[in-house]
N, C-alpha and C. Protein backbone atom coordinates (compact mmCIF):
# COMPACT_ATOMS: atom_id res chain seq x y z
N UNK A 1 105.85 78.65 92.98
CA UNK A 1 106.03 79.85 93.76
C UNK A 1 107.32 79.72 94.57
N UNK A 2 107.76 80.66 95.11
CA UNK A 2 109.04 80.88 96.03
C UNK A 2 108.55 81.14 96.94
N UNK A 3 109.79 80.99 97.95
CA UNK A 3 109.80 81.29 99.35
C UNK A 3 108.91 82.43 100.05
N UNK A 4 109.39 83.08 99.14
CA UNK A 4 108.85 84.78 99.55
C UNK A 4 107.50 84.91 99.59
N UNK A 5 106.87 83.96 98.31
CA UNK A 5 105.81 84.19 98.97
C UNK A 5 104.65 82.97 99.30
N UNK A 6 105.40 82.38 100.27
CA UNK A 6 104.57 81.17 101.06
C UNK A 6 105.35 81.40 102.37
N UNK A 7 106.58 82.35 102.86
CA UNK A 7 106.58 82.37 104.03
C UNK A 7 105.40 83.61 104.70
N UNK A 8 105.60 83.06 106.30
CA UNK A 8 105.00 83.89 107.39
C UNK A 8 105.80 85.19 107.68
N UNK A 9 107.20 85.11 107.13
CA UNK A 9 108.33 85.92 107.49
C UNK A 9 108.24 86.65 106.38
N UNK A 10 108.43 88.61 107.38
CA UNK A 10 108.52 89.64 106.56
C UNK A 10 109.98 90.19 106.08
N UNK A 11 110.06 90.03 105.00
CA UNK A 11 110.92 90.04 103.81
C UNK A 11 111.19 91.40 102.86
N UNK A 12 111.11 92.10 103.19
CA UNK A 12 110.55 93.35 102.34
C UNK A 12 112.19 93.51 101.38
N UNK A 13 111.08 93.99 100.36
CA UNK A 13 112.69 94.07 99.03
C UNK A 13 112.78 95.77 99.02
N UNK A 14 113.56 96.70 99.92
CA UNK A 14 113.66 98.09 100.28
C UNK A 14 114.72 98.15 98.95
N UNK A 15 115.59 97.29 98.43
CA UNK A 15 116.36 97.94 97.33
C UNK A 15 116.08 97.44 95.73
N UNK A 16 114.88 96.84 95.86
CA UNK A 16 114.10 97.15 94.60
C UNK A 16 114.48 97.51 93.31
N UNK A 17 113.98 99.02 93.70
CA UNK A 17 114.36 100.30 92.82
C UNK A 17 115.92 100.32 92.64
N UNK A 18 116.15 100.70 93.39
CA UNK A 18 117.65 100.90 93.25
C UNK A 18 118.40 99.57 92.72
N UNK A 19 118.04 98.38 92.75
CA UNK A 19 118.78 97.29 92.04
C UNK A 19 118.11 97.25 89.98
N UNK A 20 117.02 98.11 89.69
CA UNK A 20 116.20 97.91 88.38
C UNK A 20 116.75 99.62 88.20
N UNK A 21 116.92 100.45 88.57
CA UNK A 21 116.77 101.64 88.22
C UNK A 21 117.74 101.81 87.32
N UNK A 22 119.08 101.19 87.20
CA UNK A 22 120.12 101.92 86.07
C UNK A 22 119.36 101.34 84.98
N UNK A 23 119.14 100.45 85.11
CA UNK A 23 118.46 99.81 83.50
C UNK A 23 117.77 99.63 83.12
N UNK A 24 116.41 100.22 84.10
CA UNK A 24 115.21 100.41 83.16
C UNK A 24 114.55 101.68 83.62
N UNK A 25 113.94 102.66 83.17
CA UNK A 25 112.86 103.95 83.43
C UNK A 25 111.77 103.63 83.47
N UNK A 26 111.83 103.12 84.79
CA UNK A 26 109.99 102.78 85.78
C UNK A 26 109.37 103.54 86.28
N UNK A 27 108.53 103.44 86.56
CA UNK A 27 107.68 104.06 87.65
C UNK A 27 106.80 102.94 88.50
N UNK A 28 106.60 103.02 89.78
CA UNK A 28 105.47 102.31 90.18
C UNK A 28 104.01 102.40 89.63
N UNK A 29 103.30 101.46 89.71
CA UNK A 29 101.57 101.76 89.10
C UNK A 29 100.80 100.28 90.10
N UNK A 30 99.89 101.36 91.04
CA UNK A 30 99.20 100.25 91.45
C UNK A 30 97.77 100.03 90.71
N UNK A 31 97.50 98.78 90.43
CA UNK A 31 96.25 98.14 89.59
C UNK A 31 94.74 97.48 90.67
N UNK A 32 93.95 98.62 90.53
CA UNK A 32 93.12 98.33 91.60
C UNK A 32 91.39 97.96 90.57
N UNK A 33 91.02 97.69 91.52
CA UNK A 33 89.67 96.71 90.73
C UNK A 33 88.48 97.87 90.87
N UNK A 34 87.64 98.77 89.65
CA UNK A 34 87.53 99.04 89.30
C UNK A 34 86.35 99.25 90.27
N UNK A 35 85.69 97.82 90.37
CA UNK A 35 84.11 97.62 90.94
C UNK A 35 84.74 97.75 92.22
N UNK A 36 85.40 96.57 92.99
CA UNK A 36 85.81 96.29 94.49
C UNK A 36 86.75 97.56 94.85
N UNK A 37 87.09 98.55 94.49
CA UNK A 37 88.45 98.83 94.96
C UNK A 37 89.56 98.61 95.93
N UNK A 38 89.60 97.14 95.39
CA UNK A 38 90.42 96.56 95.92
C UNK A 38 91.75 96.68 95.11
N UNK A 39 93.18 96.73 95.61
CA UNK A 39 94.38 96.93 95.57
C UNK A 39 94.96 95.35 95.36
N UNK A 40 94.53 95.11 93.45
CA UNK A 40 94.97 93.99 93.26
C UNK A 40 96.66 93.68 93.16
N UNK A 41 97.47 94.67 92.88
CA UNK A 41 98.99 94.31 93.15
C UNK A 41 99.73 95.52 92.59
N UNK A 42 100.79 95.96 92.98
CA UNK A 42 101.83 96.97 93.08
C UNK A 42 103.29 96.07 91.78
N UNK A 43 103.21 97.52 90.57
CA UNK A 43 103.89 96.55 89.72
C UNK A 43 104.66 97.88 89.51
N UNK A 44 105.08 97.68 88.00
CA UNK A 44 106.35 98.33 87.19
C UNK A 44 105.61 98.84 85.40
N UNK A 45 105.62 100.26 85.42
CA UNK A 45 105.35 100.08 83.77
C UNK A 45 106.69 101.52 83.42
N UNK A 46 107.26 101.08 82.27
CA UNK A 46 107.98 102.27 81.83
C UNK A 46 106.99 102.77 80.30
N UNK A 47 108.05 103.55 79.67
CA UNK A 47 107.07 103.83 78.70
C UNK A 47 106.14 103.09 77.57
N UNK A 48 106.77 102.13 77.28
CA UNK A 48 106.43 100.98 76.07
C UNK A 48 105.29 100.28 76.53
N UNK A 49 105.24 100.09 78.40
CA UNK A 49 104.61 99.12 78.81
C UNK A 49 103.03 100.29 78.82
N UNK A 50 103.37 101.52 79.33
CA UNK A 50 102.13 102.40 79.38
C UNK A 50 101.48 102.60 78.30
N UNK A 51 102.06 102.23 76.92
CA UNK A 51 101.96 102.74 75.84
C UNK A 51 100.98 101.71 75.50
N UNK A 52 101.33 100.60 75.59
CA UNK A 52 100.66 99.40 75.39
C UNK A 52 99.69 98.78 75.81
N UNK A 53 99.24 99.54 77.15
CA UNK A 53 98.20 99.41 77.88
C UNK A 53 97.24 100.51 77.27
N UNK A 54 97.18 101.72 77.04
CA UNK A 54 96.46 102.94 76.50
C UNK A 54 96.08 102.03 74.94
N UNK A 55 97.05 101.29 74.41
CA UNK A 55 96.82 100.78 72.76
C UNK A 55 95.47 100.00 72.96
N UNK A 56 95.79 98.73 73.62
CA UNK A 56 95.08 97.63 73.94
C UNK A 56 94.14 98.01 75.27
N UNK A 57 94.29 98.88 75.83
CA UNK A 57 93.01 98.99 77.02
C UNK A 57 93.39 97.71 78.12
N UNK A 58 94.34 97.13 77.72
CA UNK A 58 94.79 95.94 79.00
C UNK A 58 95.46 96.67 79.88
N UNK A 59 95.87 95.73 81.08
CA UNK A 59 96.79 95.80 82.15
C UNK A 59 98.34 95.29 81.53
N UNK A 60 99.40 95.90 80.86
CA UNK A 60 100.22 95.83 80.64
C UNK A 60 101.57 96.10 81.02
N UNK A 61 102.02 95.40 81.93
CA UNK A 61 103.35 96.05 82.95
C UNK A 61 104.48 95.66 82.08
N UNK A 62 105.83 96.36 83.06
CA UNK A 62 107.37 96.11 82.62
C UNK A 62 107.65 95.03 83.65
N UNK A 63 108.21 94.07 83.58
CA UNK A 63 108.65 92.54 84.27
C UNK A 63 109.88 93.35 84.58
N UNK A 64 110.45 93.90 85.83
CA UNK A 64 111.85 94.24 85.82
C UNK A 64 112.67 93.03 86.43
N UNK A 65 112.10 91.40 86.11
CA UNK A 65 112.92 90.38 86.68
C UNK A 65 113.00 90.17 85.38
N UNK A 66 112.50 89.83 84.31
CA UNK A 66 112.60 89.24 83.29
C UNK A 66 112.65 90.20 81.75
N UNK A 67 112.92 91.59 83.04
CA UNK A 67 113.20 92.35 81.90
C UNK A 67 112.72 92.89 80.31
N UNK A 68 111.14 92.66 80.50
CA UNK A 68 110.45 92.48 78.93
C UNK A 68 108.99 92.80 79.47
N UNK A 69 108.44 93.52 78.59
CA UNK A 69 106.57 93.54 78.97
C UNK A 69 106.06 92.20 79.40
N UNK A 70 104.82 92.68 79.91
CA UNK A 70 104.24 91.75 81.04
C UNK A 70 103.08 91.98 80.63
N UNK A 71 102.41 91.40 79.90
CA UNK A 71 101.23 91.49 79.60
C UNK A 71 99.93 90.27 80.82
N UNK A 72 99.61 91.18 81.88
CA UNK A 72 99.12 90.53 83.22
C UNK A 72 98.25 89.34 82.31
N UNK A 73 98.25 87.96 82.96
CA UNK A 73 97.74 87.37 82.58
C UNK A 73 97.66 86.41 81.59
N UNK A 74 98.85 87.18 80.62
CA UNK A 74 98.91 85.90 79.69
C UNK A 74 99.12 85.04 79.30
N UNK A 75 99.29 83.77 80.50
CA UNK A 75 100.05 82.76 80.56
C UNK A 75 98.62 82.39 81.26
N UNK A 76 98.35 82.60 82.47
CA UNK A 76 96.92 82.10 83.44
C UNK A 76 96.07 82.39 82.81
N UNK A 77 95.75 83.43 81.84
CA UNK A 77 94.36 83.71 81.20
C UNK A 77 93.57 84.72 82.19
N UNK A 78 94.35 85.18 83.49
CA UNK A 78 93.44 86.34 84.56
C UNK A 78 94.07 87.96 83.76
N UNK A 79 93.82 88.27 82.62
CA UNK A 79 93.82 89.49 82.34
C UNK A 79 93.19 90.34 82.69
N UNK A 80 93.04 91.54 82.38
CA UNK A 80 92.15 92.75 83.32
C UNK A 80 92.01 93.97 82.00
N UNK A 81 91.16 94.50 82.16
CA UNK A 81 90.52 95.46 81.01
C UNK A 81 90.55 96.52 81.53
N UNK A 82 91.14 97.45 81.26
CA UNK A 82 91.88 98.83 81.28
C UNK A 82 90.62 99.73 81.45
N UNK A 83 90.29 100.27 82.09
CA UNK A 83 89.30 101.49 82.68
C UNK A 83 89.88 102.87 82.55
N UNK A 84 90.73 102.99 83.71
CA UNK A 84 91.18 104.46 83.94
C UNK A 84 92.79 104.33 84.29
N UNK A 85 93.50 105.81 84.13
CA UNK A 85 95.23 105.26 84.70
C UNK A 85 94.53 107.22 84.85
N UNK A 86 95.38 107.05 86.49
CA UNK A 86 95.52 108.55 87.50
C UNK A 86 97.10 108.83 87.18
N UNK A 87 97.25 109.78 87.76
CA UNK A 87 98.44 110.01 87.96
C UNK A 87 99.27 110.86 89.12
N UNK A 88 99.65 110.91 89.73
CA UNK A 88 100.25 111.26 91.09
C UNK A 88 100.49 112.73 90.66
N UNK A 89 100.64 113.58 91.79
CA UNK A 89 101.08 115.10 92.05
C UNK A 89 102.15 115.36 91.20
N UNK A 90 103.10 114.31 91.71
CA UNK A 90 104.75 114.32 91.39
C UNK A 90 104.98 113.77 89.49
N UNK A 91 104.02 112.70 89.04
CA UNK A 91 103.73 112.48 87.97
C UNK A 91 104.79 111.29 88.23
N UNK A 92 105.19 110.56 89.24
CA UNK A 92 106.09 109.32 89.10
C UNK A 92 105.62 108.06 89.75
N UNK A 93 104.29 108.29 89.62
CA UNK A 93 103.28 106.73 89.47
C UNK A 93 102.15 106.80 89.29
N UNK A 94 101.26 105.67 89.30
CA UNK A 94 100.34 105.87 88.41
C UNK A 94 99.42 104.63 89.35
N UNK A 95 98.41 104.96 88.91
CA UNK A 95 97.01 103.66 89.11
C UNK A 95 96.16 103.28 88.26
N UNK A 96 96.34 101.94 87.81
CA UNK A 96 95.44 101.44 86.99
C UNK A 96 93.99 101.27 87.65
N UNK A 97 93.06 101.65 87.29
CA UNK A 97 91.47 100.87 87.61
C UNK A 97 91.08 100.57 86.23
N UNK A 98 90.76 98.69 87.08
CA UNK A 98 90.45 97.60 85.94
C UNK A 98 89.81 96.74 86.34
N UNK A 99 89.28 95.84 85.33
CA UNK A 99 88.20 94.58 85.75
C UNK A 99 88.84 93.31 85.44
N UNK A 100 88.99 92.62 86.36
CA UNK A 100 89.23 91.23 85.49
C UNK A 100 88.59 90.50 84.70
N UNK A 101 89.35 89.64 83.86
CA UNK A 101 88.17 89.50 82.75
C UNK A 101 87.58 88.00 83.03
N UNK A 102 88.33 87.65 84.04
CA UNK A 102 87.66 86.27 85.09
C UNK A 102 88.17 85.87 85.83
N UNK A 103 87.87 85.09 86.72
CA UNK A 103 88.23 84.77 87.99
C UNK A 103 89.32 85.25 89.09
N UNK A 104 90.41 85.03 88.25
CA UNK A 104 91.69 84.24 89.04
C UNK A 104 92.26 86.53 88.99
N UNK A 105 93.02 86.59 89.90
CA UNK A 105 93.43 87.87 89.96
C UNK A 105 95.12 87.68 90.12
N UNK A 106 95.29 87.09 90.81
CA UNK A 106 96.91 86.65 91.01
C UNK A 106 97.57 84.79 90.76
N UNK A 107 99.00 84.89 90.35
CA UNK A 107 98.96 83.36 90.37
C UNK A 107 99.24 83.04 91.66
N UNK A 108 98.78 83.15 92.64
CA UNK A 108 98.80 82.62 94.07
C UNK A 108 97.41 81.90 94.26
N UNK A 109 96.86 80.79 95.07
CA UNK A 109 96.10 80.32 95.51
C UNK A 109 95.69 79.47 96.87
N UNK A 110 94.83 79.30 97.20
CA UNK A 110 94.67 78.84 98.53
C UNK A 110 93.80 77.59 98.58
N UNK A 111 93.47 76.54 98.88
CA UNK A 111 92.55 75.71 98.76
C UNK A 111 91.37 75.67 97.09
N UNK A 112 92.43 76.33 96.28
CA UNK A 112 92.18 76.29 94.78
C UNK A 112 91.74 77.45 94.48
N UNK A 113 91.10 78.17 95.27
CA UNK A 113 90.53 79.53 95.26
C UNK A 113 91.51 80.55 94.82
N UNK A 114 91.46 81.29 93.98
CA UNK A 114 92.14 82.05 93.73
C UNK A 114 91.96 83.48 94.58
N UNK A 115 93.42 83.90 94.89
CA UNK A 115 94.33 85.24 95.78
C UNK A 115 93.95 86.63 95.22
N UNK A 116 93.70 87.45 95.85
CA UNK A 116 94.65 88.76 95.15
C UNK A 116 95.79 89.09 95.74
N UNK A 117 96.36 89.56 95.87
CA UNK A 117 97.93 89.97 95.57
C UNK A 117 98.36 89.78 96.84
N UNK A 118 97.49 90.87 97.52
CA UNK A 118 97.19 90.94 99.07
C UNK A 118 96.57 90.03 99.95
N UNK A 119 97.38 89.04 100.46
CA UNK A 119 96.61 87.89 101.01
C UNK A 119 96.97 87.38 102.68
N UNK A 120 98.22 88.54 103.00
CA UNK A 120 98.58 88.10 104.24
C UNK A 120 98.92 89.84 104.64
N UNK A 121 98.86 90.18 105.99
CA UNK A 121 98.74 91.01 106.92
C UNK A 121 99.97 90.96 107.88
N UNK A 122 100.37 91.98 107.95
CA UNK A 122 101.39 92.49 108.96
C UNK A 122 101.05 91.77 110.44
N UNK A 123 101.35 91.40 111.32
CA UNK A 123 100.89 91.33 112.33
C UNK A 123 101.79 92.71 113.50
N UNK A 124 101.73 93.62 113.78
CA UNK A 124 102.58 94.24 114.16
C UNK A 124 102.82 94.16 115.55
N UNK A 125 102.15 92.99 116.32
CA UNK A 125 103.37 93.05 117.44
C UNK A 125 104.15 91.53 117.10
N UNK A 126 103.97 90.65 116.45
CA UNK A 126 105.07 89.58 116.27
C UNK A 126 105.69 89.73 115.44
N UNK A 127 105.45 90.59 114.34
CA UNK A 127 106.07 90.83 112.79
C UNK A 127 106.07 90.01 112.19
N UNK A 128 105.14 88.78 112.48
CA UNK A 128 104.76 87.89 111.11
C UNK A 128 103.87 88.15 110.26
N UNK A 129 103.53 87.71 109.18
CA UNK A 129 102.69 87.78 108.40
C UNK A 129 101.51 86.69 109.01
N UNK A 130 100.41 87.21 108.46
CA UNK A 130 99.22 86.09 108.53
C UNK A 130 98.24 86.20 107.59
N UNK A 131 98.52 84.70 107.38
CA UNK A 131 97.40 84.50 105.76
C UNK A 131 95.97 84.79 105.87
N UNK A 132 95.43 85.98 105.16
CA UNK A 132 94.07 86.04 105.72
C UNK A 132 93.08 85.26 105.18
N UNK A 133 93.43 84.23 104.06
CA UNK A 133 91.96 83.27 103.97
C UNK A 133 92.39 82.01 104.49
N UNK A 134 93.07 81.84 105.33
CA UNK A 134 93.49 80.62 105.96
C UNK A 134 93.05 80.05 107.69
């Protein structure tokens, strides 16, 4: 893992978009858990990647670091099984609801236990972060 995400310090990446946008046609899609609705992580799918998720019923994103589909999971084995995809007013993002198909939800961990995405909290009068299973 990197810095970014084992510090306490808020880091926010505001130019994102604008550093992926000439070269790839994204949209945001957040992937939330189906049973918990919980807000397992905020990703990237363009068309190939949406396409591929509707094929296979997986969680299938666009990697805009590595530039190539992202098929969640397939390296850790924490994949997720495709339920439902919404779609916004504006039609320029989307929400996956899905199940994991075991355990582990993110590659982050804590005392072996596996994370979801969301694991540390704003503190808003110091502006640190704080780990909430810690």
């Amino acid at each position: 893992m990197s810095l970014i995400e084992e510090t306490d310090k808020l880091m926010l990446d505001f130019e994102k978009i604008a550093k992926i946008a000439p070269e790839n046609k994204v949209i945001p899609v957040a992937v939330q858990n189906m049973d918990t609705k919980e807000v397992i992580l905020i990703a990237y799918v363009n068309a190939q990647a949406l396409k591929e998720s509707i094929r296979q019923r997986k969680v299938i994103l666009w990697s805009t670091s590595r530039n190539k589909l992202w098929f969640k999971g397939a390296e850790s084995g924490n994949t997720f099984t495709l339920h439902h995809i919404f779609v916004n007013c504006e039609q320029n993002s989307l929400v996956f609801q899905a199940t994991p198909d075991k355990g582990g939800i993110c590659h982050t961990s804590y005392n072996g236990k596996p994370n979801n995405c969301y694991y540390r909290e704003l503190d808003m009068e110091t502006g640190k972060l704080k780990f909430l299973n810690r």
